[in-house]
C-alpha atoms as a PDB file:
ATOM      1  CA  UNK A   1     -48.623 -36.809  24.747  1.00  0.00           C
ATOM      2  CA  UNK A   2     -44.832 -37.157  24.260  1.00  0.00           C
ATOM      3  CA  UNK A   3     -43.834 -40.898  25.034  1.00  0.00           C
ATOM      4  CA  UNK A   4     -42.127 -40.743  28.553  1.00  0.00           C
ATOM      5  CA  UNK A   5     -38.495 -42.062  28.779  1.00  0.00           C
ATOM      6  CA  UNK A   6     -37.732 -44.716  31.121  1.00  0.00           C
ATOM      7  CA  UNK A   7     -34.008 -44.693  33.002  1.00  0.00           C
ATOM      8  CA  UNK A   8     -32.315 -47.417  34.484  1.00  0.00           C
ATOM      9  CA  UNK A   9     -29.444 -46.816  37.142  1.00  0.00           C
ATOM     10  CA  UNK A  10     -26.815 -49.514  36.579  1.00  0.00           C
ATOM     11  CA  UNK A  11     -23.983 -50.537  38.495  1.00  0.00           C
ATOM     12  CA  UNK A  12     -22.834 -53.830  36.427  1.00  0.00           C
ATOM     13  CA  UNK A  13     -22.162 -54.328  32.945  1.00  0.00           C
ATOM     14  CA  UNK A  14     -24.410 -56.943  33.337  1.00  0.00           C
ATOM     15  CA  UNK A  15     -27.134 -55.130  34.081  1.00  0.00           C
ATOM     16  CA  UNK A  16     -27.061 -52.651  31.836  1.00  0.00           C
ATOM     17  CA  UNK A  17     -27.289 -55.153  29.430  1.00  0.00           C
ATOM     18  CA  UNK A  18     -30.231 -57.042  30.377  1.00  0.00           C
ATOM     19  CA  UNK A  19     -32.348 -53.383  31.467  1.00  0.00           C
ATOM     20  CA  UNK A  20     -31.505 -52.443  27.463  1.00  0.00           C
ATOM     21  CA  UNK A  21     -32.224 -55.695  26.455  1.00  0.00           C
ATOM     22  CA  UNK A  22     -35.360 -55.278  28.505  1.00  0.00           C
ATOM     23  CA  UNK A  23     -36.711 -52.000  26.860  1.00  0.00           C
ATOM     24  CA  UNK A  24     -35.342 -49.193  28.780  1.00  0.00           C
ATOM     25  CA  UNK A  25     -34.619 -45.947  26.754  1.00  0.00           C
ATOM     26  CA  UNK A  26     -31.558 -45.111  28.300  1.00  0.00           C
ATOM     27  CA  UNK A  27     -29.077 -45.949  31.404  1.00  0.00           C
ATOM     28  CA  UNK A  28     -27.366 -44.237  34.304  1.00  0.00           C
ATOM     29  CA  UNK A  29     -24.241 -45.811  34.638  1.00  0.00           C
ATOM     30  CA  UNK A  30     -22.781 -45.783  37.816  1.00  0.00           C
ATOM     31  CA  UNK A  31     -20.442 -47.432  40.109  1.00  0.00           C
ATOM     32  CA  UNK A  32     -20.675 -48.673  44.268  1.00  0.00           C
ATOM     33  CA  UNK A  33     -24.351 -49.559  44.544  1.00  0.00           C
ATOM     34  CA  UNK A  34     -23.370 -49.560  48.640  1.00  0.00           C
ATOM     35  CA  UNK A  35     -22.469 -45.958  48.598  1.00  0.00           C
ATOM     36  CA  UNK A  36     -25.291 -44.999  46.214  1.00  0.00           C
ATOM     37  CA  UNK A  37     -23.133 -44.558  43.297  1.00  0.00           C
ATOM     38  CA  UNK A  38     -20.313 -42.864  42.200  1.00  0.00           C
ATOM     39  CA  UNK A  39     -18.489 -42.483  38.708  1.00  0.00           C
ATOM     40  CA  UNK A  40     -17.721 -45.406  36.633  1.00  0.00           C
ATOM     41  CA  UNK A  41     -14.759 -46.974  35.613  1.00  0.00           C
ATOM     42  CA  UNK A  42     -13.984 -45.873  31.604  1.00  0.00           C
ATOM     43  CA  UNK A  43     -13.501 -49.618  30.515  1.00  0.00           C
ATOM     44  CA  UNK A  44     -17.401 -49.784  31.715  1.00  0.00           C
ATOM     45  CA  UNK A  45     -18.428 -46.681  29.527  1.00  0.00           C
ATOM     46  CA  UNK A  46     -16.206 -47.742  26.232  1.00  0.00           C
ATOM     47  CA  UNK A  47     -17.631 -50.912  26.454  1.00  0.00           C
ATOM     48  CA  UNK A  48     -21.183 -50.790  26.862  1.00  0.00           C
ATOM     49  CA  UNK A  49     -20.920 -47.651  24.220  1.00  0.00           C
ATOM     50  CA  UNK A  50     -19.982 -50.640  21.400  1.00  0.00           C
ATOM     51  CA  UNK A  51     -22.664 -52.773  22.886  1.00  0.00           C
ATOM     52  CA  UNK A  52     -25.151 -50.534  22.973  1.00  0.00           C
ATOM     53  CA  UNK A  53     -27.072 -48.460  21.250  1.00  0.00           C
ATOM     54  CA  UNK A  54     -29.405 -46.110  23.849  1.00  0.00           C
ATOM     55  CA  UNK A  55     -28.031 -43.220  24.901  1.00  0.00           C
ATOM     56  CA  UNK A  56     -25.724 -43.496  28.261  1.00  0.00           C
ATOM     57  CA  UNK A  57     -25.822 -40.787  31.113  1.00  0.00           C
ATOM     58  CA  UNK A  58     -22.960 -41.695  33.341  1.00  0.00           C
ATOM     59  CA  UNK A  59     -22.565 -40.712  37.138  1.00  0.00           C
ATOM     60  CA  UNK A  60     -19.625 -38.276  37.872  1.00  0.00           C
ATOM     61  CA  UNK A  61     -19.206 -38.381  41.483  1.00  0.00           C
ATOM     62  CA  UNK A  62     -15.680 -38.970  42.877  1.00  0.00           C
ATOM     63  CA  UNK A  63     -16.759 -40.311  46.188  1.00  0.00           C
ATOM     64  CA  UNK A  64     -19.299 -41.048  48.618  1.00  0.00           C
ATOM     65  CA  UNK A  65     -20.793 -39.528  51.295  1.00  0.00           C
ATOM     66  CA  UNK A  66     -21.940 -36.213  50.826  1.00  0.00           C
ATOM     67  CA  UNK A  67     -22.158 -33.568  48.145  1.00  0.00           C
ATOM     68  CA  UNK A  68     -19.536 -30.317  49.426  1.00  0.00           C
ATOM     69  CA  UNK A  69     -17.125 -31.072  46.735  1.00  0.00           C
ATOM     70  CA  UNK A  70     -13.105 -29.212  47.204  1.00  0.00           C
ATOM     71  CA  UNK A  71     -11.443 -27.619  44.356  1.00  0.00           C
ATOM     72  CA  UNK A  72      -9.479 -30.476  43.627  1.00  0.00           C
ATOM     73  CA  UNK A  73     -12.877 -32.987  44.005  1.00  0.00           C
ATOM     74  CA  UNK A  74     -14.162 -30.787  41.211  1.00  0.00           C
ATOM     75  CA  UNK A  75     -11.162 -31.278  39.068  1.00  0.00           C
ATOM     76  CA  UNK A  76     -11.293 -34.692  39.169  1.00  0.00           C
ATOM     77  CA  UNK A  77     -14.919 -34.673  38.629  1.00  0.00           C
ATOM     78  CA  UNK A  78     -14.046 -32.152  35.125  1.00  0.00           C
ATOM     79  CA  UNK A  79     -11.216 -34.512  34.336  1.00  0.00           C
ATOM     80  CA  UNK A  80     -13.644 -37.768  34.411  1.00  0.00           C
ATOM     81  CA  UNK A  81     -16.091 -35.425  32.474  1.00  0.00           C
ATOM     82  CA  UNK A  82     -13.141 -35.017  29.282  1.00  0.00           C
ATOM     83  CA  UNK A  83     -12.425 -38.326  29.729  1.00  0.00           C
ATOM     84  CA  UNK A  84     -15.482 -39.921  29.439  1.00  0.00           C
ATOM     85  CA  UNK A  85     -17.413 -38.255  26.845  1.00  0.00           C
ATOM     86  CA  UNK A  86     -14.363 -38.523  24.816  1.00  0.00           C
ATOM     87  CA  UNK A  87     -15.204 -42.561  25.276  1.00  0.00           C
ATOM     88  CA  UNK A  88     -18.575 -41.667  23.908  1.00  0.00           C
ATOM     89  CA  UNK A  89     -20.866 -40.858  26.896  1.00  0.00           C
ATOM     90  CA  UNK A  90     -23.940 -39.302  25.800  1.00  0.00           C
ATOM     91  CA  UNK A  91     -24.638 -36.985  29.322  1.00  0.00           C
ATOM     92  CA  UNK A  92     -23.966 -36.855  32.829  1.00  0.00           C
ATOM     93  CA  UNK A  93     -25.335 -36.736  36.241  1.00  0.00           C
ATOM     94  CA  UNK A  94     -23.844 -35.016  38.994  1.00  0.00           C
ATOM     95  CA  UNK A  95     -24.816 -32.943  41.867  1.00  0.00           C
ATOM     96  CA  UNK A  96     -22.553 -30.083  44.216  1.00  0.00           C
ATOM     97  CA  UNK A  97     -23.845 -28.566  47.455  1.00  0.00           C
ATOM     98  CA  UNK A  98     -22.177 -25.526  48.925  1.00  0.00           C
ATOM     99  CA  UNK A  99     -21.304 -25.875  52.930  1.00  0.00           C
ATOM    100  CA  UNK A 100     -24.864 -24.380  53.774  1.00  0.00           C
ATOM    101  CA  UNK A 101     -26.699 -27.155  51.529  1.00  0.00           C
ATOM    102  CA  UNK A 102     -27.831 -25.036  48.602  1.00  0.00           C
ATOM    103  CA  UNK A 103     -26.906 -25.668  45.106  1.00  0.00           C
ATOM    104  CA  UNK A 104     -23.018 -25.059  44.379  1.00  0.00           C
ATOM    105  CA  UNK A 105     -24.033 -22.896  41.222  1.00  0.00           C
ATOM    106  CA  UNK A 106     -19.884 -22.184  40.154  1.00  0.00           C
ATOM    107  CA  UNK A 107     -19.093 -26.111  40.355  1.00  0.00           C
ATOM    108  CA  UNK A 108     -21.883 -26.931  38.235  1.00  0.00           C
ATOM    109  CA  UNK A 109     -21.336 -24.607  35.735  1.00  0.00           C
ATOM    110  CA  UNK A 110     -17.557 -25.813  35.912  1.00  0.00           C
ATOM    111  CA  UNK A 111     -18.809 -29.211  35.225  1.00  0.00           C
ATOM    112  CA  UNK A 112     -21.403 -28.122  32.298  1.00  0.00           C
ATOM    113  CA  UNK A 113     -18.454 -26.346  30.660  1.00  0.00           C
ATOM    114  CA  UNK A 114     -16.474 -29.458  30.305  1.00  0.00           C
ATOM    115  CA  UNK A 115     -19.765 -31.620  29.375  1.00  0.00           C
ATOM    116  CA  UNK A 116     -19.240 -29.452  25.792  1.00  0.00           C
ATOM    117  CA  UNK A 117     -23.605 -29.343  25.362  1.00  0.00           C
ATOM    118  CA  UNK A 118     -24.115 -33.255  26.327  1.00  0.00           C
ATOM    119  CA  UNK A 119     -27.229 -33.036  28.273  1.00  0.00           C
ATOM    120  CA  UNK A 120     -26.556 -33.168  32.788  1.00  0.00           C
ATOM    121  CA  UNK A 121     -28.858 -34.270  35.317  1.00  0.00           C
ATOM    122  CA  UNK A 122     -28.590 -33.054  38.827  1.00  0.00           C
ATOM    123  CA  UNK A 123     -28.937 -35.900  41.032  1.00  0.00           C
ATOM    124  CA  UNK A 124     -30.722 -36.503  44.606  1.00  0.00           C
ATOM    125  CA  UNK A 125     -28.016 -34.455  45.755  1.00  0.00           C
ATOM    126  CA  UNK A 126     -31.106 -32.085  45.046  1.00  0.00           C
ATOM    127  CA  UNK A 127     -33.564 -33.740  48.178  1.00  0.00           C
ATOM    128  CA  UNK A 128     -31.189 -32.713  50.837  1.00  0.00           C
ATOM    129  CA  UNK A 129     -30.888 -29.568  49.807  1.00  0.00           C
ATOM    130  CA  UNK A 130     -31.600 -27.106  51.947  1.00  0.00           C
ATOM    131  CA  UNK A 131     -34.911 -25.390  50.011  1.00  0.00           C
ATOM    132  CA  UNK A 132     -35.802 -27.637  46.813  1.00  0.00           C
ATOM    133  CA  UNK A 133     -37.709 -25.139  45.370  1.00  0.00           C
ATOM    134  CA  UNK A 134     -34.948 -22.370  45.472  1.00  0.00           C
ATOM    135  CA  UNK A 135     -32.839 -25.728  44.604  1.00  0.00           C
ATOM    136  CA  UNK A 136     -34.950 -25.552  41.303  1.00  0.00           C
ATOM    137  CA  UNK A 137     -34.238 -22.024  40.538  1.00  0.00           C
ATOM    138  CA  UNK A 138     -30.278 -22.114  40.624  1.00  0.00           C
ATOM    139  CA  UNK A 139     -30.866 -25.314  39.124  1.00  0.00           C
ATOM    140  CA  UNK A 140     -32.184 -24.116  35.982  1.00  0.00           C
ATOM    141  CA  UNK A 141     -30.026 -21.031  35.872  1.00  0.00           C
ATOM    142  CA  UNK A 142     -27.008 -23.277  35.625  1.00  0.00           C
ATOM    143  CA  UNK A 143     -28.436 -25.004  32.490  1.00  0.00           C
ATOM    144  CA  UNK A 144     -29.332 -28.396  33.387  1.00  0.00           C
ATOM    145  CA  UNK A 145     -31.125 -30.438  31.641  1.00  0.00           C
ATOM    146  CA  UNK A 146     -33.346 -32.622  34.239  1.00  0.00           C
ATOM    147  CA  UNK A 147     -33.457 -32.952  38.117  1.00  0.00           C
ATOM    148  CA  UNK A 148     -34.020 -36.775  39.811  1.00  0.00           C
ATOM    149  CA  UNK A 149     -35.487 -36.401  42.923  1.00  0.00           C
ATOM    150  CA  UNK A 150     -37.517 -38.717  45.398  1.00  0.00           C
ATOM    151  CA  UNK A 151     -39.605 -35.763  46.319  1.00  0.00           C
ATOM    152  CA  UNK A 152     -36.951 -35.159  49.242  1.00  0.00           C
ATOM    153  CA  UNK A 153     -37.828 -38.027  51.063  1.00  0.00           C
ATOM    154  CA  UNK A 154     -35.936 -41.322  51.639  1.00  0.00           C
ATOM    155  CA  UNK A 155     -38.120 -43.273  49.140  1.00  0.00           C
ATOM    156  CA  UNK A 156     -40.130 -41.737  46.243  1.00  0.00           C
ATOM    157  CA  UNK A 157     -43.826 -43.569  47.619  1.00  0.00           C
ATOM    158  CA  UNK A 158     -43.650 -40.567  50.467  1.00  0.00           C
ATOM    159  CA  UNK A 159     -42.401 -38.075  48.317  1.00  0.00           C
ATOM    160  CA  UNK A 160     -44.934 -38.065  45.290  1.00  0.00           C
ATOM    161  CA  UNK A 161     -46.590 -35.144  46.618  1.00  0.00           C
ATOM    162  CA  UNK A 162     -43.481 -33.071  46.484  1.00  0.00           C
ATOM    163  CA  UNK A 163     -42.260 -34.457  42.884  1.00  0.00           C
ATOM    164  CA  UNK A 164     -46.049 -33.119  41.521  1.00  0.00           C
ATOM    165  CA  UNK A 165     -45.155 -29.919  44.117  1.00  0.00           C
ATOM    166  CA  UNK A 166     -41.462 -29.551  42.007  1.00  0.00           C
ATOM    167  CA  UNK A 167     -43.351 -30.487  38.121  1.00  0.00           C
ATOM    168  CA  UNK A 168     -45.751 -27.204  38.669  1.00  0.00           C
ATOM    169  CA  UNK A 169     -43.082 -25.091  40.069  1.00  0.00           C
ATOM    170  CA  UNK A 170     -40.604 -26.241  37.202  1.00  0.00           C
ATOM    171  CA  UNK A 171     -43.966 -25.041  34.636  1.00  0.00           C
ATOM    172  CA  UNK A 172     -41.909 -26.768  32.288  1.00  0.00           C
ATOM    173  CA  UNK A 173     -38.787 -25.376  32.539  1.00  0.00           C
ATOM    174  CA  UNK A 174     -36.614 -28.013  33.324  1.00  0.00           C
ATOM    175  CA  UNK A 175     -37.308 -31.765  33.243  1.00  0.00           C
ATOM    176  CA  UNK A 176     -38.135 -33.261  36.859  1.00  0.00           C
ATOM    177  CA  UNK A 177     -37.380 -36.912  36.850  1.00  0.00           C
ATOM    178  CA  UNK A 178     -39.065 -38.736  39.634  1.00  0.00           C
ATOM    179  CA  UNK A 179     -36.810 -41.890  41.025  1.00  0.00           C
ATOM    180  CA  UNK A 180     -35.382 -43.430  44.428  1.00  0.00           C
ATOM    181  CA  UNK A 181     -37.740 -46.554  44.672  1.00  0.00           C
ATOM    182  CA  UNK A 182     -39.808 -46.144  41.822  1.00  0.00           C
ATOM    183  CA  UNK A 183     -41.950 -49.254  41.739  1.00  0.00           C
ATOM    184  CA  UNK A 184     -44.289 -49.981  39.002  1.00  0.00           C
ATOM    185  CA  UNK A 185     -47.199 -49.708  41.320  1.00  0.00           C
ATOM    186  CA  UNK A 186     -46.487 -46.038  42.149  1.00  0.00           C
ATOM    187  CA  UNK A 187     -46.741 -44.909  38.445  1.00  0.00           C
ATOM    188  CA  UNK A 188     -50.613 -44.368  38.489  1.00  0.00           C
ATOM    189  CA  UNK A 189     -50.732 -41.956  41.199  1.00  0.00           C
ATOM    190  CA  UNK A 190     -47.550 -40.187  39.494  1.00  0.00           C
ATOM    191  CA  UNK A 191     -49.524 -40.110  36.321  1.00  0.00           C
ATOM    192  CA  UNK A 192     -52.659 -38.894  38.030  1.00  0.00           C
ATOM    193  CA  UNK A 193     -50.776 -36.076  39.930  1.00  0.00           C
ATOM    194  CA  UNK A 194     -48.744 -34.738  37.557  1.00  0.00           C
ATOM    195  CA  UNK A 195     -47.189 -35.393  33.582  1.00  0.00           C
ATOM    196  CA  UNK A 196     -44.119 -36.710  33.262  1.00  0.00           C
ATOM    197  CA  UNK A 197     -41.700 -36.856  30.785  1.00  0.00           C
ATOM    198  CA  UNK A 198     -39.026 -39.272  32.053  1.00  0.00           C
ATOM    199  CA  UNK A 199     -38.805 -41.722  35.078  1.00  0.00           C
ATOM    200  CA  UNK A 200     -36.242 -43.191  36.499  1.00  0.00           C
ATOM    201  CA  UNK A 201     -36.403 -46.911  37.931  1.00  0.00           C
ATOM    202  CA  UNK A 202     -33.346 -49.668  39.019  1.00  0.00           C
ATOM    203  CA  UNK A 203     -35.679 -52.520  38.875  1.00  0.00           C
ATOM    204  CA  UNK A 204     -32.905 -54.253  41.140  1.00  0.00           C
ATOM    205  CA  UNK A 205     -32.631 -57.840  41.611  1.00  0.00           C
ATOM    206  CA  UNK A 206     -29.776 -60.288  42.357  1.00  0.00           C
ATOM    207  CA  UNK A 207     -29.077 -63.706  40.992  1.00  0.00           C
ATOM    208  CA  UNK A 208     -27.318 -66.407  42.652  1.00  0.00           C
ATOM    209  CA  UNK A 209     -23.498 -65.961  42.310  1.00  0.00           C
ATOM    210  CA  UNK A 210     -22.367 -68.749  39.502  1.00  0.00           C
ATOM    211  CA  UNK A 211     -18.947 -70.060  42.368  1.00  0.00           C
ATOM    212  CA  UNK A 212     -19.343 -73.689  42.884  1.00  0.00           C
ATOM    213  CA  UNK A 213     -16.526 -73.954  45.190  1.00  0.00           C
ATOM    214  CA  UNK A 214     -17.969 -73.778  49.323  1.00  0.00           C
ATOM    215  CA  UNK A 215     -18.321 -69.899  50.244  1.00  0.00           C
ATOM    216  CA  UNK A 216     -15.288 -68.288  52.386  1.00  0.00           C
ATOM    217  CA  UNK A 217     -15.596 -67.055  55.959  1.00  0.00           C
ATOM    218  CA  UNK A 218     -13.780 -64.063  55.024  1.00  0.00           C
ATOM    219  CA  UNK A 219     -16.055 -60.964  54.248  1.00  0.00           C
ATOM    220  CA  UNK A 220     -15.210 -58.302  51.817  1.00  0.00           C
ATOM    221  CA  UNK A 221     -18.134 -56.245  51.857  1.00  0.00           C
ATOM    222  CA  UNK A 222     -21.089 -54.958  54.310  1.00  0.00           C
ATOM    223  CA  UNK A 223     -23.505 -57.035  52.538  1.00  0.00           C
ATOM    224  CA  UNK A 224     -23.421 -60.291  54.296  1.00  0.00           C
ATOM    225  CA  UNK A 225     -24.668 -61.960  51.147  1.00  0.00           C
ATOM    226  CA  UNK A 226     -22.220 -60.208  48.785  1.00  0.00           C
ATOM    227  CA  UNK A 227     -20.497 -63.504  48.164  1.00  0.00           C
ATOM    228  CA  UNK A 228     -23.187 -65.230  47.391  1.00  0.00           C
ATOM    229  CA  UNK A 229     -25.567 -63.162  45.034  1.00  0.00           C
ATOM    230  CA  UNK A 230     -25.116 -60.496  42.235  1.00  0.00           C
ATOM    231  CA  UNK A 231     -26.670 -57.223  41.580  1.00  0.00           C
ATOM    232  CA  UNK A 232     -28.657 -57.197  38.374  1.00  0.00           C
ATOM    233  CA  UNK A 233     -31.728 -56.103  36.925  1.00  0.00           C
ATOM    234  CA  UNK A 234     -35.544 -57.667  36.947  1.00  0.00           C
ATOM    235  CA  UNK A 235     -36.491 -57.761  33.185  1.00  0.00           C
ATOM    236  CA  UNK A 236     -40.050 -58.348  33.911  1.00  0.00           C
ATOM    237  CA  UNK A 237     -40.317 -55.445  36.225  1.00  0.00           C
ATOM    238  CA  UNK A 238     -38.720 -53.457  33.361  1.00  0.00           C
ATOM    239  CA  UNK A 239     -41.566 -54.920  30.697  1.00  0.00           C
ATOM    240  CA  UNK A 240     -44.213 -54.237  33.644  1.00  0.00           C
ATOM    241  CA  UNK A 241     -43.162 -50.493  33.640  1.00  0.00           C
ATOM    242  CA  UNK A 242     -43.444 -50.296  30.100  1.00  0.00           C
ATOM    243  CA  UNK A 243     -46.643 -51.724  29.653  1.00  0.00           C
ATOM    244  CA  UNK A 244     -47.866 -48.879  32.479  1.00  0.00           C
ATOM    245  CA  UNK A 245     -46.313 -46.058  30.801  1.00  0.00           C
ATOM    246  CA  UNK A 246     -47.866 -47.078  26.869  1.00  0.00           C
ATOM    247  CA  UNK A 247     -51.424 -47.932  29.093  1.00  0.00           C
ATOM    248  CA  UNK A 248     -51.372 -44.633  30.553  1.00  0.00           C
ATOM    249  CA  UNK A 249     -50.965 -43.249  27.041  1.00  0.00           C
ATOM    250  CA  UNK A 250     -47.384 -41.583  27.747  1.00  0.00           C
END
């Protein structure tokens, strides 16, 4: 059995360094953990490329909200694309929706074009898709290299079924990457319904911020508690995956 890839989605330097630090086998870099990510800035990616030495997928999405990208949305997105891997990222994640919620075939392909062969993920844009299993189809037509889906549900514990559903159709095909509140207790039922070849898991935590002066009244975020904590990553969650993967024999 081919050992199976762990991903971590980052949205701090920070934590990318402490998840590879931690053992994972590669990182999603992303940016606005609030809006569910969007694309990076390229001091992050230049950086963590001389820091690091797993391979970096970064997310190219130019806003949030939801996937119905314009023409000029697209060429931003191409224009990050350039940019970026010419700063060393090793692949990218992205996902376009037409109007009617099916897979925007001609902006992916515009996207793969400019990726020049590095390997692209299509992101949960896929689980609100219209179909996901016609979703899979123009997927792999467009040349993709892996899907990350929560089974198109909100959180990936009621959407196994549907991820094992997707593996079978895919018969190999394309790489379906289960995530979106992977926990390390789901991974035995994932195991036992289907085989994997890559997950993808935050293992999100926050520390305590490091200000000693008293906290402001004035809030510059959603998250009440944005002042006061940081988003980071859970090391020992990170080693606990691991250990479940290598005990499952993946």
């Amino acid at each position: 059995m081919k050992r199976v890839i762990i991903e971590a989605p980052v949205y701090t330097v920070e934590a990318a360094l402490v998840a590879a630090e931690a053992g994972v086998d590669r990182l999603e870099l992303c940016a606005d953990f609030g809006e569910g990510g969007v694309t990076p800035s390229a001091g992050m990616v230049e950086f963590l490329k001389e820091a690091l030495t797993i391979p970096l997928q970064v997310m190219i999405r130019p806003r949030g909200g939801d996937f119905v990208y314009g023409s000029e949305e697209i060429e931003v997105m191409r224009r990050d694309i350039v940019l970026l891997r010419s700063l060393g990222a090793d692949g990218f994640v992205f996902g376009c929706l037409d109007a009617g919620a099916r897979v925007d075939s001609e902006a992916c392909r515009v996207l793969i074009d400019a990726a020049e062969g590095a390997p692209c993920t299509f992101h949960r844009a896929f689980d609100v898709a219209l179909d996901q299993i016609e979703a899979i189809e123009r997927i792999v037509e467009t040349g993709l290299r892996r899907i990350l889906t929560s089974g198109a549900a909100d959180r990936l514990a009621d959407g196994i079924a549907n991820v094992a559903r997707y593996v079978a159709h895919a018969a190999g095909r394309i790489i379906i990457m289960p995530g979106g509140g992977l926990e390390p207790a789901l991974l035995p039922r994932l195991f036992e319904l289907c085989e994997l070849e890559e997950i993808h898991a935050s293992c999100r935590a926050y520390r305590p911020s490091r200000r000693v002066a008293a906290p402001s009244q004035v809030r510059l975020s959603q998250d009440p508690q944005s002042a006061s904590r940081v988003l980071t990553v859970d090391p020992d969650c990170v080693r606990t995956l691991r250990r479940i993967v290598s005990a499952s024999g993946a």
